[in-house]
C-alpha atoms as a PDB file:
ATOM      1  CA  UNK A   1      91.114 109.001  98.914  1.00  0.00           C
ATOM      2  CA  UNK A   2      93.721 106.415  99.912  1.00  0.00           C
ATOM      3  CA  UNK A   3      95.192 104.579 103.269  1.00  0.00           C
ATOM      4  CA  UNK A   4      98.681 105.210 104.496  1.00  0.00           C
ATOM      5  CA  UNK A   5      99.923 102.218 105.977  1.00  0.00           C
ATOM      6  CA  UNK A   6     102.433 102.431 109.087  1.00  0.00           C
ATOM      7  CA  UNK A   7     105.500 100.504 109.487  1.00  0.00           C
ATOM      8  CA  UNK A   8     104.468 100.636 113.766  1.00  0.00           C
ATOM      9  CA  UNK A   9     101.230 101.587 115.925  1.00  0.00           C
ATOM     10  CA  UNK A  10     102.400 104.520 117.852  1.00  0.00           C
ATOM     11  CA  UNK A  11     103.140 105.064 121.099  1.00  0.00           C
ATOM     12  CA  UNK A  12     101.038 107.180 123.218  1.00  0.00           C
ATOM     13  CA  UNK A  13     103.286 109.507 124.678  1.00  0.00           C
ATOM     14  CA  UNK A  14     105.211 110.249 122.233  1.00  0.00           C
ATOM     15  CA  UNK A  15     102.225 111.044 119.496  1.00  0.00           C
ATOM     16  CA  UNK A  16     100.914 113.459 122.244  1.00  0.00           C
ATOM     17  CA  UNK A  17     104.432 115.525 121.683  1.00  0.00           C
ATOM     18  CA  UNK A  18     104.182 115.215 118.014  1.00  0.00           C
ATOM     19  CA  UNK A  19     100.243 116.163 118.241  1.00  0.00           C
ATOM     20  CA  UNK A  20     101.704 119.530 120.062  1.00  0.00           C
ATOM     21  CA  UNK A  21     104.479 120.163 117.201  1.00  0.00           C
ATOM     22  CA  UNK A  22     102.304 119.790 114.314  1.00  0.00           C
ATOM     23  CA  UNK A  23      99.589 121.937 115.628  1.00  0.00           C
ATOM     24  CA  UNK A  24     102.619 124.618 115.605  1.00  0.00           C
ATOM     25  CA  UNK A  25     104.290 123.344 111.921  1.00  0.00           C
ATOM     26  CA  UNK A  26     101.300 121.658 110.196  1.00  0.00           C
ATOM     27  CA  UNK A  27     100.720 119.031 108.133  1.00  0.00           C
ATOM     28  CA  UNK A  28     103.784 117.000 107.815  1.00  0.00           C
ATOM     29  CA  UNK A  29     105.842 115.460 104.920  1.00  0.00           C
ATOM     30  CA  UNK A  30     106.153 111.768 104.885  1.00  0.00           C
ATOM     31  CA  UNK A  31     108.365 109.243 102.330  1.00  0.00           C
ATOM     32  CA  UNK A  32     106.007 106.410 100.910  1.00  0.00           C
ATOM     33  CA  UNK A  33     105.784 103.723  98.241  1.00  0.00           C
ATOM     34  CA  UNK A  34     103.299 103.562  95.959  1.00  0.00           C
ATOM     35  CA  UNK A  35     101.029 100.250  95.240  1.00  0.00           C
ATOM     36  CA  UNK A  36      98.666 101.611  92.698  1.00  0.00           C
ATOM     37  CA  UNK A  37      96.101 101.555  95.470  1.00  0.00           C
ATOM     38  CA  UNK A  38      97.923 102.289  99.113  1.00  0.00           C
ATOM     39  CA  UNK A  39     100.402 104.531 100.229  1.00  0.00           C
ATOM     40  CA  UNK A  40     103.024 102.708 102.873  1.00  0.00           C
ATOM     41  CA  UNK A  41     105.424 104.518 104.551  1.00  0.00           C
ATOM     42  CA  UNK A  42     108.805 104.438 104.824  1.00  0.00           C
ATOM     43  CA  UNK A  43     109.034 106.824 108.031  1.00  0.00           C
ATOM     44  CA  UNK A  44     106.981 108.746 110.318  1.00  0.00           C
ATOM     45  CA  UNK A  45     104.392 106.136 111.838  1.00  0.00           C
ATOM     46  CA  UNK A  46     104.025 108.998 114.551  1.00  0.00           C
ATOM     47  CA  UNK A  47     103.448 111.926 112.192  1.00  0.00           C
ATOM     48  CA  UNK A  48     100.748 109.980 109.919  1.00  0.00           C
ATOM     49  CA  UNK A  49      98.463 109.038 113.162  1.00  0.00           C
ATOM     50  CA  UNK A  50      98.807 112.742 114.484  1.00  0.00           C
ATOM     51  CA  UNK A  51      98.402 114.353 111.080  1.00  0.00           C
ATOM     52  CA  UNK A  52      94.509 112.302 110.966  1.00  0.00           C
ATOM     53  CA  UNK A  53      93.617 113.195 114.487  1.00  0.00           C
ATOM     54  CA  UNK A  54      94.352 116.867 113.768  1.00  0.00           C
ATOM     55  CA  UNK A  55      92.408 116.347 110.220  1.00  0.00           C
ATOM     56  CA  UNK A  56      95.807 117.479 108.331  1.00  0.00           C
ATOM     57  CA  UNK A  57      96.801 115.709 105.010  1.00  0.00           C
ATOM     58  CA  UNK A  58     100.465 115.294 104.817  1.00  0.00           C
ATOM     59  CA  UNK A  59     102.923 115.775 101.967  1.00  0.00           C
ATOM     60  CA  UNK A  60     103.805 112.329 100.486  1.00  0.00           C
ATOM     61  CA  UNK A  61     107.285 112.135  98.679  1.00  0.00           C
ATOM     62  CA  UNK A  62     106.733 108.873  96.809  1.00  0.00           C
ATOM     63  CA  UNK A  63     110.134 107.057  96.533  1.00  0.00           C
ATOM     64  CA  UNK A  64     110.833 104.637  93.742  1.00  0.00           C
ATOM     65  CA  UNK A  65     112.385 101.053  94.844  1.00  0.00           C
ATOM     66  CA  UNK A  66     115.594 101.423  93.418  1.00  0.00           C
ATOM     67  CA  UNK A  67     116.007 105.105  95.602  1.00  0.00           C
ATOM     68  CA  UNK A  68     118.372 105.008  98.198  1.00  0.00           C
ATOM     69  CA  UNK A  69     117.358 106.112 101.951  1.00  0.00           C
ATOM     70  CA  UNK A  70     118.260 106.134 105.498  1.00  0.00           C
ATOM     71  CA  UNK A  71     116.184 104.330 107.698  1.00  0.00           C
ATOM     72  CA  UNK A  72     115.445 103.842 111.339  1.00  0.00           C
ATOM     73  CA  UNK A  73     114.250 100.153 110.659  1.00  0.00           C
ATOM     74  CA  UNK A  74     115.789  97.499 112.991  1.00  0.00           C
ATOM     75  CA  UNK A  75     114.639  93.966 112.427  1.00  0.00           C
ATOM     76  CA  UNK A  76     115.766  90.886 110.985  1.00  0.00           C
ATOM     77  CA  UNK A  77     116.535  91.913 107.214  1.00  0.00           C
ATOM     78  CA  UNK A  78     117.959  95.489 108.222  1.00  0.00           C
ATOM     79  CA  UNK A  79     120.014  97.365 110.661  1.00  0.00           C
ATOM     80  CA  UNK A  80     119.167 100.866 112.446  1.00  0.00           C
ATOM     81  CA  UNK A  81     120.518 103.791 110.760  1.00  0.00           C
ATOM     82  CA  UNK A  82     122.047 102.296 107.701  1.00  0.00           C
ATOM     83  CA  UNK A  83     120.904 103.056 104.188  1.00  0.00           C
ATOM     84  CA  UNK A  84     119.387 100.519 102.415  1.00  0.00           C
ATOM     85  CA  UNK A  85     117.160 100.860  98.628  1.00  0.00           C
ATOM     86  CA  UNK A  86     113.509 101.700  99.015  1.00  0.00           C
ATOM     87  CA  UNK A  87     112.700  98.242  97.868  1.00  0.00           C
ATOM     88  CA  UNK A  88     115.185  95.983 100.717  1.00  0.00           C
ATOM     89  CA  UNK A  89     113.049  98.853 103.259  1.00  0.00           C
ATOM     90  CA  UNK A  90     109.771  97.659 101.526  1.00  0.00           C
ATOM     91  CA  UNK A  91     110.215  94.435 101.224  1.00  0.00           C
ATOM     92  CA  UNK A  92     111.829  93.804 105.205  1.00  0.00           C
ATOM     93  CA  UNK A  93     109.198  95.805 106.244  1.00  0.00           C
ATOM     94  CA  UNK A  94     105.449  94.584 104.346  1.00  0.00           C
ATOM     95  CA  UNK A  95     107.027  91.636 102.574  1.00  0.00           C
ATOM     96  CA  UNK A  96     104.627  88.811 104.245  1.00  0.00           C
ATOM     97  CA  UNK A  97     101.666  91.258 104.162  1.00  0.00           C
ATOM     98  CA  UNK A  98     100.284  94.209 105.897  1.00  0.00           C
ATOM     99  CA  UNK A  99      97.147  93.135 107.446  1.00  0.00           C
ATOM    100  CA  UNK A 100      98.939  93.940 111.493  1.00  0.00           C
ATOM    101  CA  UNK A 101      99.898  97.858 110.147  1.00  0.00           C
ATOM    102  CA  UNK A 102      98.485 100.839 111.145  1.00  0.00           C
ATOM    103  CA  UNK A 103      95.929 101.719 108.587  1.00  0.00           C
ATOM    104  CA  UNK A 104      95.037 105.510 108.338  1.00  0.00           C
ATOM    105  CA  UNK A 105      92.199 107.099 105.615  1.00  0.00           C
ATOM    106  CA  UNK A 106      92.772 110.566 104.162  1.00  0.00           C
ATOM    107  CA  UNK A 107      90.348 111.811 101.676  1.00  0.00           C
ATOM    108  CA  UNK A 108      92.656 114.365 100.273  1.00  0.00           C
ATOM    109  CA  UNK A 109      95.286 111.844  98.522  1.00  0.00           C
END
């Protein structure tokens, strides 16, 4: 039993379309880190909210900091659609806390 904690909230029309999809594909596969305690993750704020409504535990790939990735993050620390190390994703993206994130409960993790 464990939290996966989302990068954004999701928006509502577009987690109705991914509600539809996974009903067809199942329970998704998401990248996360590892804390010992919660799972955050790296991608897929959409496919983590629809995966609890439906009651479907998703695949977690759990990445280790020094992995390399492509991300979709755009803020501050990190441009869209470049690759960056788990850890620079990590860090741009919880690094002063997590308290604002999406916070979903599986019991199957």
């Amino acid at each position: 039993m464990a939290y996966i904690i989302t990068i954004n909230k999701p928006l509502e029309n577009h987690l109705h379309t991914v509600i539809e999809q996974m009903i067809e594909l199942g329970a998704p596969t998401i990248r996360v880190v590892f804390d010992g305690q919660n799972y955050f993750a790296l991608e897929g704020s959409h496919r983590v909210a629809a995966a609890e409504i439906l009651g479907l535990t998703p695949e977690l790939e759990i990445m280790e900091l020094d992995e390399i990735m492509k991300h979709d993050i755009s803020n501050d620390n990190l441009t869209q659609w470049t690759e960056a190390t788990v850890g620079e994703i990590f860090e741009a993206t919880w690094g002063n806390g997590y308290s604002n994130n999406p916070m979903y409960w599986f019991d199957e993790l």
